[in-house]
Protein backbone atom coordinates (compact mmCIF):
# COMPACT_ATOMS: atom_id res chain seq x y z
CA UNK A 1 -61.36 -93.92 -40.15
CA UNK A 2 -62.00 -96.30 -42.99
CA UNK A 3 -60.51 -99.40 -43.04
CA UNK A 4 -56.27 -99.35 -43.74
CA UNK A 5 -55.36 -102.72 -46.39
CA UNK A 6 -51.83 -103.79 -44.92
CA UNK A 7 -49.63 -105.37 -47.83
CA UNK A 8 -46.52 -107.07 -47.50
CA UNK A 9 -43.76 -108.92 -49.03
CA UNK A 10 -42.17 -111.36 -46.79
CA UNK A 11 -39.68 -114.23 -47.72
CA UNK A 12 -38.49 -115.09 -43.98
CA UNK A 13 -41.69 -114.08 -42.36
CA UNK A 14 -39.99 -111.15 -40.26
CA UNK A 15 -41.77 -108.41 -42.13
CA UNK A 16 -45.32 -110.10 -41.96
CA UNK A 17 -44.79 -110.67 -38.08
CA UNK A 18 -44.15 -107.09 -38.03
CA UNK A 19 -46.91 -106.04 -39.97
CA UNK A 20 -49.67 -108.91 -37.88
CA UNK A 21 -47.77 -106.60 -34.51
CA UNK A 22 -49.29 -103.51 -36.95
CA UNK A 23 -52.05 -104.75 -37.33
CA UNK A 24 -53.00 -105.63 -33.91
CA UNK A 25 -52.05 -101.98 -32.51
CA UNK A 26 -54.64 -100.37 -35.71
CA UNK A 27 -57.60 -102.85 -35.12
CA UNK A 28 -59.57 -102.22 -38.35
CA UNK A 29 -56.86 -103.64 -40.79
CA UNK A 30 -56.83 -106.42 -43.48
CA UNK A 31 -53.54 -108.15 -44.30
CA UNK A 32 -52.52 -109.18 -48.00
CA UNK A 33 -49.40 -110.91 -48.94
CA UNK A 34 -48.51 -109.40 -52.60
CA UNK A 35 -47.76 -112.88 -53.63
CA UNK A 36 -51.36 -114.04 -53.71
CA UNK A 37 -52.50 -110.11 -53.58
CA UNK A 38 -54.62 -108.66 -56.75
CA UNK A 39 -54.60 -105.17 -57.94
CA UNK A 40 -58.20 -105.29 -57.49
CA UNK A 41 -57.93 -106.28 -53.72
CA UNK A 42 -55.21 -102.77 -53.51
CA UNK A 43 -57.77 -100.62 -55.47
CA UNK A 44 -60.33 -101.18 -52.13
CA UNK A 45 -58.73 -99.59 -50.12
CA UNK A 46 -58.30 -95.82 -49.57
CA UNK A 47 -55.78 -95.77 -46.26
CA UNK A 48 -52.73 -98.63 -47.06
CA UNK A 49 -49.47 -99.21 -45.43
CA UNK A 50 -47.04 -101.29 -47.63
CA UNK A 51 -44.44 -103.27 -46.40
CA UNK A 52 -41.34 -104.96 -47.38
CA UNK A 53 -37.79 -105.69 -46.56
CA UNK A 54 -34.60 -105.14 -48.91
CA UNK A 55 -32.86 -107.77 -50.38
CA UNK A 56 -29.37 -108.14 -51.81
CA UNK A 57 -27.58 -104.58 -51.63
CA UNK A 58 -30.95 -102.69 -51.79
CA UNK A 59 -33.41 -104.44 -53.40
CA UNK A 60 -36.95 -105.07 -53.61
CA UNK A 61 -38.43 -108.34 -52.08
CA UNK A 62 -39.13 -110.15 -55.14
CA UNK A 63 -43.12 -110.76 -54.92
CA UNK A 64 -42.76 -107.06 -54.79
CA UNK A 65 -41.80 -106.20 -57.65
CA UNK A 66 -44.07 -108.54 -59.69
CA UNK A 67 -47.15 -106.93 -57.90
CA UNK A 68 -45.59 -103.77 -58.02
CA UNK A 69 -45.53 -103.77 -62.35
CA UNK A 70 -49.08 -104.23 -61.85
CA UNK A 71 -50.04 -101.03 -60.26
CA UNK A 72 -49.62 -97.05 -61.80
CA UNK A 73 -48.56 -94.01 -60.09
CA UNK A 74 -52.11 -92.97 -60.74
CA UNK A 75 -53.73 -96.01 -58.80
CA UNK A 76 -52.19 -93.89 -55.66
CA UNK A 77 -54.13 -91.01 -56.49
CA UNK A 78 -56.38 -90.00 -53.45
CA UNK A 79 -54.98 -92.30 -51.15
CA UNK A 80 -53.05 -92.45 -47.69
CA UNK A 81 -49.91 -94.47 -47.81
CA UNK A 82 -47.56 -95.00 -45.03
CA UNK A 83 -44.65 -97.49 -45.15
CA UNK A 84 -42.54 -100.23 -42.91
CA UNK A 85 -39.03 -101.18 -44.34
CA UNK A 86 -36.96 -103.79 -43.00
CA UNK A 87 -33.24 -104.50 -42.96
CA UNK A 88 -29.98 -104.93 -41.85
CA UNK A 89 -27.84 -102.07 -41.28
CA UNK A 90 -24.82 -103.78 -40.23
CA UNK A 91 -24.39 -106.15 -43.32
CA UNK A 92 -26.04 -103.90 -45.98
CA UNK A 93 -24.78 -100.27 -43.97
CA UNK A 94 -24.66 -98.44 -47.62
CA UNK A 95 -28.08 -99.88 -48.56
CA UNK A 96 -30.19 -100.18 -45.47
CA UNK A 97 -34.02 -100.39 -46.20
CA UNK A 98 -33.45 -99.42 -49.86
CA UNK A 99 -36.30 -101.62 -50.79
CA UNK A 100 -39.00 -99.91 -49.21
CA UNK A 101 -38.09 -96.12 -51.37
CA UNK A 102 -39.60 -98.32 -54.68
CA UNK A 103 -42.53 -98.31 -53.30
CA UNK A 104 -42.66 -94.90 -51.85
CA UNK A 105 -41.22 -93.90 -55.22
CA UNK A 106 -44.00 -95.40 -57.12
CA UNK A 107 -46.80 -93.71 -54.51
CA UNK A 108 -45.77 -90.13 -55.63
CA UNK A 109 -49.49 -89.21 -56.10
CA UNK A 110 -50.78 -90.35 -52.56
CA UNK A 111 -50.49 -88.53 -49.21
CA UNK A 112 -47.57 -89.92 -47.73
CA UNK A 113 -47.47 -90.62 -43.97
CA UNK A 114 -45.15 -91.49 -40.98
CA UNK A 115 -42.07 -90.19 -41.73
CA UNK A 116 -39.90 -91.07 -38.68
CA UNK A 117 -36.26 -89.33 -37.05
CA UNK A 118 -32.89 -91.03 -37.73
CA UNK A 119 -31.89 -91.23 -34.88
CA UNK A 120 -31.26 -94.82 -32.86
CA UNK A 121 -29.73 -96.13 -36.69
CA UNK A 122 -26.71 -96.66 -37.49
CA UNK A 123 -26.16 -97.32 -40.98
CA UNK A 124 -24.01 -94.97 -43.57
CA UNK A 125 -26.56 -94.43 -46.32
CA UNK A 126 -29.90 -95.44 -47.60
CA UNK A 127 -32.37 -94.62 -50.20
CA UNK A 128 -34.95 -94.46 -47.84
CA UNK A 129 -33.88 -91.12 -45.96
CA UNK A 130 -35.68 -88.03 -47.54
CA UNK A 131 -35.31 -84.45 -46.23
CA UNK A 132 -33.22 -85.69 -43.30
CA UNK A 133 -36.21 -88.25 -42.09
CA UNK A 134 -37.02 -91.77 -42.51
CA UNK A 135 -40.03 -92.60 -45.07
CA UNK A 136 -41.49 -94.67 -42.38
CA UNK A 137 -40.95 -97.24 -40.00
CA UNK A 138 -37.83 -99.17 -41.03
CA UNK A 139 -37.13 -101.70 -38.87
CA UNK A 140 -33.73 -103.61 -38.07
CA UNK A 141 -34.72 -107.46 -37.10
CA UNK A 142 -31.06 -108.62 -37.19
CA UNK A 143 -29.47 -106.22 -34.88
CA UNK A 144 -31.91 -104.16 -33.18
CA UNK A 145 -35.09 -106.24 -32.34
CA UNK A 146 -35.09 -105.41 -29.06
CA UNK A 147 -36.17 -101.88 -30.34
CA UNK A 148 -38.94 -103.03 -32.70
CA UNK A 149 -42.15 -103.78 -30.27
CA UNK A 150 -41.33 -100.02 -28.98
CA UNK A 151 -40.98 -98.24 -32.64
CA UNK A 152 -43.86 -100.03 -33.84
CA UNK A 153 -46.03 -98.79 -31.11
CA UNK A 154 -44.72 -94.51 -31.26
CA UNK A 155 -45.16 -95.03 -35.36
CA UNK A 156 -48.57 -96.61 -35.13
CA UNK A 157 -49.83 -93.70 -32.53
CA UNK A 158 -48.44 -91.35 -35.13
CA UNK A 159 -50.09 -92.65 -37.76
CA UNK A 160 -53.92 -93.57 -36.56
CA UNK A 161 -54.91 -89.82 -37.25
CA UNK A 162 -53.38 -89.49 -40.39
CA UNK A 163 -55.68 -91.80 -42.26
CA UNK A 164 -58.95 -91.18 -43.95
């Protein structure tokens, strides 16, 4: 497996302790905050995971969508994408983890990985449900952290194989 490039947005620093937790289960990672990320250091990298949590009622993390602007649906072409959202489903239950379907919105043209059941949530709607699963790990710091350590391990197993 070639190397996976981990990048996050993180204003509270609970989405890049998640992803240094994601990290640390993978091994061969390297972890960019898109605030000081390029598009030349996301263009390295054929296996990603992006990261980010929703702000407001369901928006992108702010660094996010600077860096985001930056980058085509064609600069996904040929590569492996899976994604982490993080949010609150008790506060924001009509927009849980919205943030994180922008980005796998804009990565169309990559191979999308780690899809993940419903089921444990409970929040009434989100962006980031497709086809009746979640488009990756979303993660609920507020209310459910107890359940993040375990969810982070059963998505990481599931995704190892899937990358390049």
């Amino acid at each position: 497996m070639q190397k996976i490039g981990i990048f996050y947005g993180s204003d509270s620093s609970n989405t890049q302790n998640i992803c240094q937790k994601v990290a640390k289960e993978l091994g061969d990672v390297e972890l960019f905050d898109v605030a000081k990320a390029s598009k030349e250091d996301f263009m390295k990298f054929n296996n990603l995971i992006l990261a980010t949590p929703t702000y407001g009622h369901g928006d992108l993390q702010d660094d996010w969508d600077s860096f985001l602007d930056t980058l085509s649906e064609d600069d996904f072409s040929g590569k492996v994408v899976a994604f982490i959202g993080v949010g609150d489903q008790d506060t924001y239950n009509d927009t849980f983890c919205n943030g994180v379907s922008y980005l796998y919105h804009k990565a169309a043209k990559a191979k999308r990985i780690g899809q993940t059941a419903n089921e444990g949530y409970y929040f009434d709607d989100t962006e980031s449900l497709v086809d009746g699963k979640l488009i990756g790990l979303l993660l609920d710091e507020d209310n459910q952290e107890d359940l993040s350590d375990e969810r982070i391990t059963k998505w990481v197993a599931q995704i190892k194989n899937e990358f390049v």
